[in-house]
PDB file of N, CA and C in Angstrom:
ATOM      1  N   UNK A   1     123.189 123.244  66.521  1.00  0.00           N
ATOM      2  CA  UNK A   1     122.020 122.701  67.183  1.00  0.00           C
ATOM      3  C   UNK A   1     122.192 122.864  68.686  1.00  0.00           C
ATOM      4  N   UNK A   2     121.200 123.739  69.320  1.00  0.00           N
ATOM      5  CA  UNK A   2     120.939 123.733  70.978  1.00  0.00           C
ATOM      6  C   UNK A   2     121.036 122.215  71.733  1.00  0.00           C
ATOM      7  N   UNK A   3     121.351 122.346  72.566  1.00  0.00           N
ATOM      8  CA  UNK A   3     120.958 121.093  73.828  1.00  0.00           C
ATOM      9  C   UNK A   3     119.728 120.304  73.802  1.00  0.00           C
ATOM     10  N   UNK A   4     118.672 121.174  74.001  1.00  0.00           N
ATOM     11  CA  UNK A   4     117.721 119.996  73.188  1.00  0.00           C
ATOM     12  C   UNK A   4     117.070 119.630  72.128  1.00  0.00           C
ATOM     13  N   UNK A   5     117.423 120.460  71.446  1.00  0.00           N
ATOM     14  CA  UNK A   5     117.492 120.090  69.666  1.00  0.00           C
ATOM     15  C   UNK A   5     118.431 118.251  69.594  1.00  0.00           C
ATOM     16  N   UNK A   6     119.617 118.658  70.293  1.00  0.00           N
ATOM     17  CA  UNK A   6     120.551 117.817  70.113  1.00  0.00           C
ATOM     18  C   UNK A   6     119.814 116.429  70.827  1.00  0.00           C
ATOM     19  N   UNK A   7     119.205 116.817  72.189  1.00  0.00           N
ATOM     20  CA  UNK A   7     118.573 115.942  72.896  1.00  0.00           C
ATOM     21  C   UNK A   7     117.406 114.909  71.877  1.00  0.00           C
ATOM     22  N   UNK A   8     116.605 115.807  71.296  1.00  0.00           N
ATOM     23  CA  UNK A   8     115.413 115.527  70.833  1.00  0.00           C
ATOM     24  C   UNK A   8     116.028 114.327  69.071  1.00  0.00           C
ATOM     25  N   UNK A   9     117.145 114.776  68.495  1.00  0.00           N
ATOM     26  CA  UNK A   9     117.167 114.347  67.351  1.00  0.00           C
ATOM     27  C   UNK A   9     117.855 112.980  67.883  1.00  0.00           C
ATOM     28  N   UNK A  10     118.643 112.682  69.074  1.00  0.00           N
ATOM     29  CA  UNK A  10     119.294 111.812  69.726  1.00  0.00           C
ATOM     30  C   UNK A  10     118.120 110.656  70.329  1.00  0.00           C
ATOM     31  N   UNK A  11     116.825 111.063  70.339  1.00  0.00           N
ATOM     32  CA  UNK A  11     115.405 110.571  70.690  1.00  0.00           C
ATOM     33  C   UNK A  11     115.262 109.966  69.741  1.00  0.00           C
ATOM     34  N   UNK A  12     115.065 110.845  68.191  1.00  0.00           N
ATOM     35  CA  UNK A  12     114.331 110.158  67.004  1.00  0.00           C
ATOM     36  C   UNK A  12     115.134 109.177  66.768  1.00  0.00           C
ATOM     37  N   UNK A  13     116.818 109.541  66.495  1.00  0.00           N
ATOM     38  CA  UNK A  13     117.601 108.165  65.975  1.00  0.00           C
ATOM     39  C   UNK A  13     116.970 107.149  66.954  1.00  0.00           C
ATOM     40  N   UNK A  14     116.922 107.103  68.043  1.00  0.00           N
ATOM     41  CA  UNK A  14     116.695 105.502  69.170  1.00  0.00           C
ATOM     42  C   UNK A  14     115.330 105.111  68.383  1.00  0.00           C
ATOM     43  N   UNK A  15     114.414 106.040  68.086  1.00  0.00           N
ATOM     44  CA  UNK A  15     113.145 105.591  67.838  1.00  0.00           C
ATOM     45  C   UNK A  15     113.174 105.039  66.171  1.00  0.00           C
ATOM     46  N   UNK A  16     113.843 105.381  65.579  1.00  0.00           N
ATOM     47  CA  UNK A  16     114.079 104.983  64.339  1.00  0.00           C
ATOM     48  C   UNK A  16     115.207 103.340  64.585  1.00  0.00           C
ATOM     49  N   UNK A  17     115.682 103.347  65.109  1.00  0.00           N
ATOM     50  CA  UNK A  17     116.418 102.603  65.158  1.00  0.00           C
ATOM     51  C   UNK A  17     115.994 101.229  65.991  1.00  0.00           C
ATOM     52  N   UNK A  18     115.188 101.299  66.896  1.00  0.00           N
ATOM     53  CA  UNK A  18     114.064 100.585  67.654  1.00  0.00           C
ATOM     54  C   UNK A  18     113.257 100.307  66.507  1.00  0.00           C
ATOM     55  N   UNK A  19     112.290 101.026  65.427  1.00  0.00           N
ATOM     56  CA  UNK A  19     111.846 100.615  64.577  1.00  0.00           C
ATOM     57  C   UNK A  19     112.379  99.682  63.441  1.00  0.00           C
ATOM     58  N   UNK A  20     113.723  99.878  62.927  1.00  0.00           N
ATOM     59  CA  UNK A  20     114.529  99.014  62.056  1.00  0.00           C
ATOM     60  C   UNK A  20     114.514  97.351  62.679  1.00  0.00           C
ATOM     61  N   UNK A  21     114.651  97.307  63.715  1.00  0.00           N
ATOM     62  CA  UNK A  21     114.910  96.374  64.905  1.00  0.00           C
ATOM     63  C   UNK A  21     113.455  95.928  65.131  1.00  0.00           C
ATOM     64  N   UNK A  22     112.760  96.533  64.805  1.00  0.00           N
ATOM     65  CA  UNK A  22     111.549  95.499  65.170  1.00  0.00           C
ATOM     66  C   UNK A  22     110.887  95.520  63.993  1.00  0.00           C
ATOM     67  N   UNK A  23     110.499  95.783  62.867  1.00  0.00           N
ATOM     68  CA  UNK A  23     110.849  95.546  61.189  1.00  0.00           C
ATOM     69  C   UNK A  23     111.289  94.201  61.259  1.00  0.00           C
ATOM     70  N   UNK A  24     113.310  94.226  61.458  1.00  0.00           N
ATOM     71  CA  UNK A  24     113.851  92.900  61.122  1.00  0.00           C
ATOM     72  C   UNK A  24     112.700  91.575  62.096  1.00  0.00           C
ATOM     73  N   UNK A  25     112.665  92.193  63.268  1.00  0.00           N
ATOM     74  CA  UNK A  25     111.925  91.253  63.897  1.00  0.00           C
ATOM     75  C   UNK A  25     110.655  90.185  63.169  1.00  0.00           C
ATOM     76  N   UNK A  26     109.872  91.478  62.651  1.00  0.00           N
ATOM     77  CA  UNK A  26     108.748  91.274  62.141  1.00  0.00           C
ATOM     78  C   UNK A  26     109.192  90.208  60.790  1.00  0.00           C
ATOM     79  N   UNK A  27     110.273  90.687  60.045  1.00  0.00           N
ATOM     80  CA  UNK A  27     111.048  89.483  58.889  1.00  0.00           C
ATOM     81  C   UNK A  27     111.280  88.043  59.532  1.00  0.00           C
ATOM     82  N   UNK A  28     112.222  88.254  60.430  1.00  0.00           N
ATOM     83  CA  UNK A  28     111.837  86.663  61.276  1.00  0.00           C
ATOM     84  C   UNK A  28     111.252  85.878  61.154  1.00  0.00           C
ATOM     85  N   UNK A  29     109.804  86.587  61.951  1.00  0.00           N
ATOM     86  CA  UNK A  29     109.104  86.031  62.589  1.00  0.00           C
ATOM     87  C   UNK A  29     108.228  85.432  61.400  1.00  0.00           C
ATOM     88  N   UNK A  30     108.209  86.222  60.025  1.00  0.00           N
ATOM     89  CA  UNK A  30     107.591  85.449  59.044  1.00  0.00           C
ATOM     90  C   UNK A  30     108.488  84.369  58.023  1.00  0.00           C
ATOM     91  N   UNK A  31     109.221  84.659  58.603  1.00  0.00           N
ATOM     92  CA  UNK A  31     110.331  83.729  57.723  1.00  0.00           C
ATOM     93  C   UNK A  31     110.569  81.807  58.726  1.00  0.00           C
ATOM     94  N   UNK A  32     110.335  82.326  60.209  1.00  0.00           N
ATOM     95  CA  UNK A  32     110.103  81.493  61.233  1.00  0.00           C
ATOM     96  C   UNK A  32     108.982  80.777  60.751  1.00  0.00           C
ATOM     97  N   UNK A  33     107.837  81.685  60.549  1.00  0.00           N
ATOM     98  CA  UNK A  33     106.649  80.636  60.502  1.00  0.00           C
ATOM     99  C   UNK A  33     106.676  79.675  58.860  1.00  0.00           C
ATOM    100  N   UNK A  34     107.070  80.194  57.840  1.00  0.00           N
ATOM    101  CA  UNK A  34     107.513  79.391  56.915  1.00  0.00           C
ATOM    102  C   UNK A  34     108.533  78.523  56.853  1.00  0.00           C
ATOM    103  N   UNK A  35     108.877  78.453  57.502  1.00  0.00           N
ATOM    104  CA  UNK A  35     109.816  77.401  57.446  1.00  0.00           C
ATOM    105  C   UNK A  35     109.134  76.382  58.803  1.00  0.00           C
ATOM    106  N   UNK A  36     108.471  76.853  59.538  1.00  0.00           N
ATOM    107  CA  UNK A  36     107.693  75.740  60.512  1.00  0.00           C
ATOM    108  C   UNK A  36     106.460  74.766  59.587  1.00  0.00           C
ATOM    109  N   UNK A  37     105.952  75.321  58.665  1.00  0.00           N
ATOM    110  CA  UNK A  37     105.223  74.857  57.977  1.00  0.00           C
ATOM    111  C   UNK A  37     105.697  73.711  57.137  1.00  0.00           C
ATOM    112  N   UNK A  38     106.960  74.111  57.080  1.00  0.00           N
ATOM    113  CA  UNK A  38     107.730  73.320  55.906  1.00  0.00           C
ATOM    114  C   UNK A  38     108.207  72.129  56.583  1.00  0.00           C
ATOM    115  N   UNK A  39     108.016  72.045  58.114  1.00  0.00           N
ATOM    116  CA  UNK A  39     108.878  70.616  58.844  1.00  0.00           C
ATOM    117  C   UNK A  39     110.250  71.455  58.969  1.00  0.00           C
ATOM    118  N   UNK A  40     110.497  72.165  58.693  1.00  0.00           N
ATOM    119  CA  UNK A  40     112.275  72.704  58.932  1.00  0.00           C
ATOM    120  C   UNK A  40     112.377  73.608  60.235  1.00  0.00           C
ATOM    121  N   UNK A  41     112.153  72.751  61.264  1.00  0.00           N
ATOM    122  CA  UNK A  41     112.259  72.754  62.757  1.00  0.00           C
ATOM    123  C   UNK A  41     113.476  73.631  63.121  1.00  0.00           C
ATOM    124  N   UNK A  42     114.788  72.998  62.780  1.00  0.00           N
ATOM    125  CA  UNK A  42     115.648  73.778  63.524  1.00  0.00           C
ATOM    126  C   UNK A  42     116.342  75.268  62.359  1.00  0.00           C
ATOM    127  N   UNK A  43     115.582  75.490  61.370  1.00  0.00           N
ATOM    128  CA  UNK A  43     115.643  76.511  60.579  1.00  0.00           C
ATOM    129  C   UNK A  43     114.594  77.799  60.970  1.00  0.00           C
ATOM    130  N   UNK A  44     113.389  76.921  61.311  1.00  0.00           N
ATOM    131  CA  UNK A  44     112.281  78.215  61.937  1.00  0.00           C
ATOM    132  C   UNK A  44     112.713  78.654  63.421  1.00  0.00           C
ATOM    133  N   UNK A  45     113.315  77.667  64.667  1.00  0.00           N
ATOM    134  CA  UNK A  45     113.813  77.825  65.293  1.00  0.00           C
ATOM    135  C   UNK A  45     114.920  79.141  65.491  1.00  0.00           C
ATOM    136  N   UNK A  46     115.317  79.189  64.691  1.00  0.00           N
ATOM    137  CA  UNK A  46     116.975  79.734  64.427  1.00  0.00           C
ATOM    138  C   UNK A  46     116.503  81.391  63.940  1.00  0.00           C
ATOM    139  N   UNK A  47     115.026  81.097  63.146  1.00  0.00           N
ATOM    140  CA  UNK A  47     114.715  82.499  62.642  1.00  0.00           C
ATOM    141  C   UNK A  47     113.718  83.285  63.804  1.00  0.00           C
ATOM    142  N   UNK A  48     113.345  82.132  64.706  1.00  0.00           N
ATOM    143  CA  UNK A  48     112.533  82.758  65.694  1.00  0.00           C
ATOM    144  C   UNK A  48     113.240  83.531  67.171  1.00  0.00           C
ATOM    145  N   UNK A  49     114.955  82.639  66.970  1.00  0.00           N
ATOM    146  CA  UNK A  49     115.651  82.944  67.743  1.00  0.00           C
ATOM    147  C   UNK A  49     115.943  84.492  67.345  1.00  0.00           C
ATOM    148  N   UNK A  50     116.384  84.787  65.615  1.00  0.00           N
ATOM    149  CA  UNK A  50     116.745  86.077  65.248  1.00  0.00           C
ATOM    150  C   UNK A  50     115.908  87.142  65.946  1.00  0.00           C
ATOM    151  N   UNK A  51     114.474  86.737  65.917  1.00  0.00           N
ATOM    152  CA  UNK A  51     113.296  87.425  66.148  1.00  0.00           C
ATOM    153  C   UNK A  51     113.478  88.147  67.273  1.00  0.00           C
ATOM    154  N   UNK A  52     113.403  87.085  68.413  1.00  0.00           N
ATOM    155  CA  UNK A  52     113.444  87.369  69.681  1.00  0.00           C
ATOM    156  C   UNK A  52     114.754  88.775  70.164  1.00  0.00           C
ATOM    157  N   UNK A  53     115.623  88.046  69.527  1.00  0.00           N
ATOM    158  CA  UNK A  53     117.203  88.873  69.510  1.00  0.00           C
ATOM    159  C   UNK A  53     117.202  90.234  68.910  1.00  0.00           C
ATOM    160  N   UNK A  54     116.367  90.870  68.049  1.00  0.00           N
ATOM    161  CA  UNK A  54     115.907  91.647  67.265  1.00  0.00           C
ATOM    162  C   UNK A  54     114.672  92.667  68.675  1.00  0.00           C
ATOM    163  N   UNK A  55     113.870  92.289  68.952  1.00  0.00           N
ATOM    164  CA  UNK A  55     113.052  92.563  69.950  1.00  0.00           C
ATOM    165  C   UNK A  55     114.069  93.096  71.499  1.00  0.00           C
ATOM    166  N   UNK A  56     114.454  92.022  71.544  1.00  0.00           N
ATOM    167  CA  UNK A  56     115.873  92.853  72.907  1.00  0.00           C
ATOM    168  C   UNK A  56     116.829  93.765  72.569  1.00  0.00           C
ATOM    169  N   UNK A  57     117.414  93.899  71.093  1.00  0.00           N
ATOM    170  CA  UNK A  57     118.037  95.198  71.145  1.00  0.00           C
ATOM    171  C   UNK A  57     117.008  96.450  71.017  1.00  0.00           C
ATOM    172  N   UNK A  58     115.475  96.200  70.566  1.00  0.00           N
ATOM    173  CA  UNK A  58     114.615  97.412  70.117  1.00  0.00           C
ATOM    174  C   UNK A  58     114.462  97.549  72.047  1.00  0.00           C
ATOM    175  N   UNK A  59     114.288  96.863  72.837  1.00  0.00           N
ATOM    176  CA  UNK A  59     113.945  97.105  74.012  1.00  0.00           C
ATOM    177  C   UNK A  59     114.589  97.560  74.461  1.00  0.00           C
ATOM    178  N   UNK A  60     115.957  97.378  74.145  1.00  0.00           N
ATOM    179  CA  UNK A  60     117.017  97.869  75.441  1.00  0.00           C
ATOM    180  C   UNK A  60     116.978  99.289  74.950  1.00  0.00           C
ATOM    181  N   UNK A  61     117.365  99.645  73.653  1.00  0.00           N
ATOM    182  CA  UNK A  61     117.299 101.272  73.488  1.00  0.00           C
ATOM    183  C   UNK A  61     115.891 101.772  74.196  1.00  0.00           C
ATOM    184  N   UNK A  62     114.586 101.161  74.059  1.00  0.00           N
ATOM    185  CA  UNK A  62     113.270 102.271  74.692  1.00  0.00           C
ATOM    186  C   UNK A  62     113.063 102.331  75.766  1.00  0.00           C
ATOM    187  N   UNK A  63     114.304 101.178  76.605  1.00  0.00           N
ATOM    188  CA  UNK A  63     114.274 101.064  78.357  1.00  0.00           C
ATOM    189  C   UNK A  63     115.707 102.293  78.505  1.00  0.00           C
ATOM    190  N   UNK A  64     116.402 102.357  77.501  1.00  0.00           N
ATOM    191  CA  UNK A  64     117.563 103.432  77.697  1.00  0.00           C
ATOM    192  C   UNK A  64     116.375 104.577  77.493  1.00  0.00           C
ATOM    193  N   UNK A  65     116.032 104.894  77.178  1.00  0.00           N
ATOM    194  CA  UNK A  65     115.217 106.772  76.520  1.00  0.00           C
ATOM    195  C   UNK A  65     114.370 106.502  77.710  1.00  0.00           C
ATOM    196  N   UNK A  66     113.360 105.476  78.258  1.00  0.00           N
ATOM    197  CA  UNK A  66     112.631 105.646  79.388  1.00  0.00           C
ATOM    198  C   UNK A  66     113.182 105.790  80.527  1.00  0.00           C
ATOM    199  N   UNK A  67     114.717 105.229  81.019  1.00  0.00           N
ATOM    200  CA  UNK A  67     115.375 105.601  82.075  1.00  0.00           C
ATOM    201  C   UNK A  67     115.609 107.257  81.919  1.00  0.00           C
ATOM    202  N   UNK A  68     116.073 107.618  80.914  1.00  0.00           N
ATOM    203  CA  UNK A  68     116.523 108.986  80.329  1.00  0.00           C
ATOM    204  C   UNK A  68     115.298 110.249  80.684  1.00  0.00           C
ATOM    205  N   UNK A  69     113.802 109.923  80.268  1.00  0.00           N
ATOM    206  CA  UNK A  69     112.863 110.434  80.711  1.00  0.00           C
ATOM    207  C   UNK A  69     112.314 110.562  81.840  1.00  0.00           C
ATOM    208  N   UNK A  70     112.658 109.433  82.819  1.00  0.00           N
ATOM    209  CA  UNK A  70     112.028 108.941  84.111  1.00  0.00           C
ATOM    210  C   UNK A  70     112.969 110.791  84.743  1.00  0.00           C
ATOM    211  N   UNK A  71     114.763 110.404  84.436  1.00  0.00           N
ATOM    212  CA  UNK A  71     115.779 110.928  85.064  1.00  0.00           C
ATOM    213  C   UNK A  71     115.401 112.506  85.261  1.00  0.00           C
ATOM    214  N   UNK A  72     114.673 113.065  83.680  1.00  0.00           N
ATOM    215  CA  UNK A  72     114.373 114.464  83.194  1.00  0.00           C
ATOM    216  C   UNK A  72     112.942 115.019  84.154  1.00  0.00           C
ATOM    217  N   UNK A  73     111.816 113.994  84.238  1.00  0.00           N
ATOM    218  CA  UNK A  73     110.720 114.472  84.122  1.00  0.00           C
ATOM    219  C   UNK A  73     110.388 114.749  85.929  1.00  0.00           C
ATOM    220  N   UNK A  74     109.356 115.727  85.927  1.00  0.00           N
ATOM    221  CA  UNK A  74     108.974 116.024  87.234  1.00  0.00           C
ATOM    222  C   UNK A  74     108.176 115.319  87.465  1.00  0.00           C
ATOM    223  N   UNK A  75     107.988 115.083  88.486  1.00  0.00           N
ATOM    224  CA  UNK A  75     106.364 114.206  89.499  1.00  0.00           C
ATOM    225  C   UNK A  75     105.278 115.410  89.898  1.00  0.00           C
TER     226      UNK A  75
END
């Protein structure tokens, strides 16, 4: 595989992997709201915390590939 073959498939994993990560998020966040329903405060809490935590690793990889693009691209 060329340089940016290598570049480009090194793209999809982040983007696939940003997606897994915000998936789990999306599990959370429904697992958060059932258990808020239920009165189980510091259980929906705990799943909303996962949520959030789930959302900052999908971010940090698409703020890594956007620094990466900013670095590549012309004005």
């Amino acid at each position: 595989m060329g340089g940016a073959s290598e570049d480009l498939e090194a793209a999809a994993r982040l983007f696939d992997e940003a997606a897994e990560e915000l998936y789990q998020a999306a599990a959370h966040c429904r697992t958060a709201a059932t258990h808020m329903r239920e009165g189980e405060v510091p259980r929906g809490a705990a799943h909303a915390w996962a949520a959030f935590g789930h959302v900052e690793v999908a971010g940090e990889g698409l703020r890594d590939q956007a620094r990466l693009h900013a670095r590549k691209s012309n004005p």
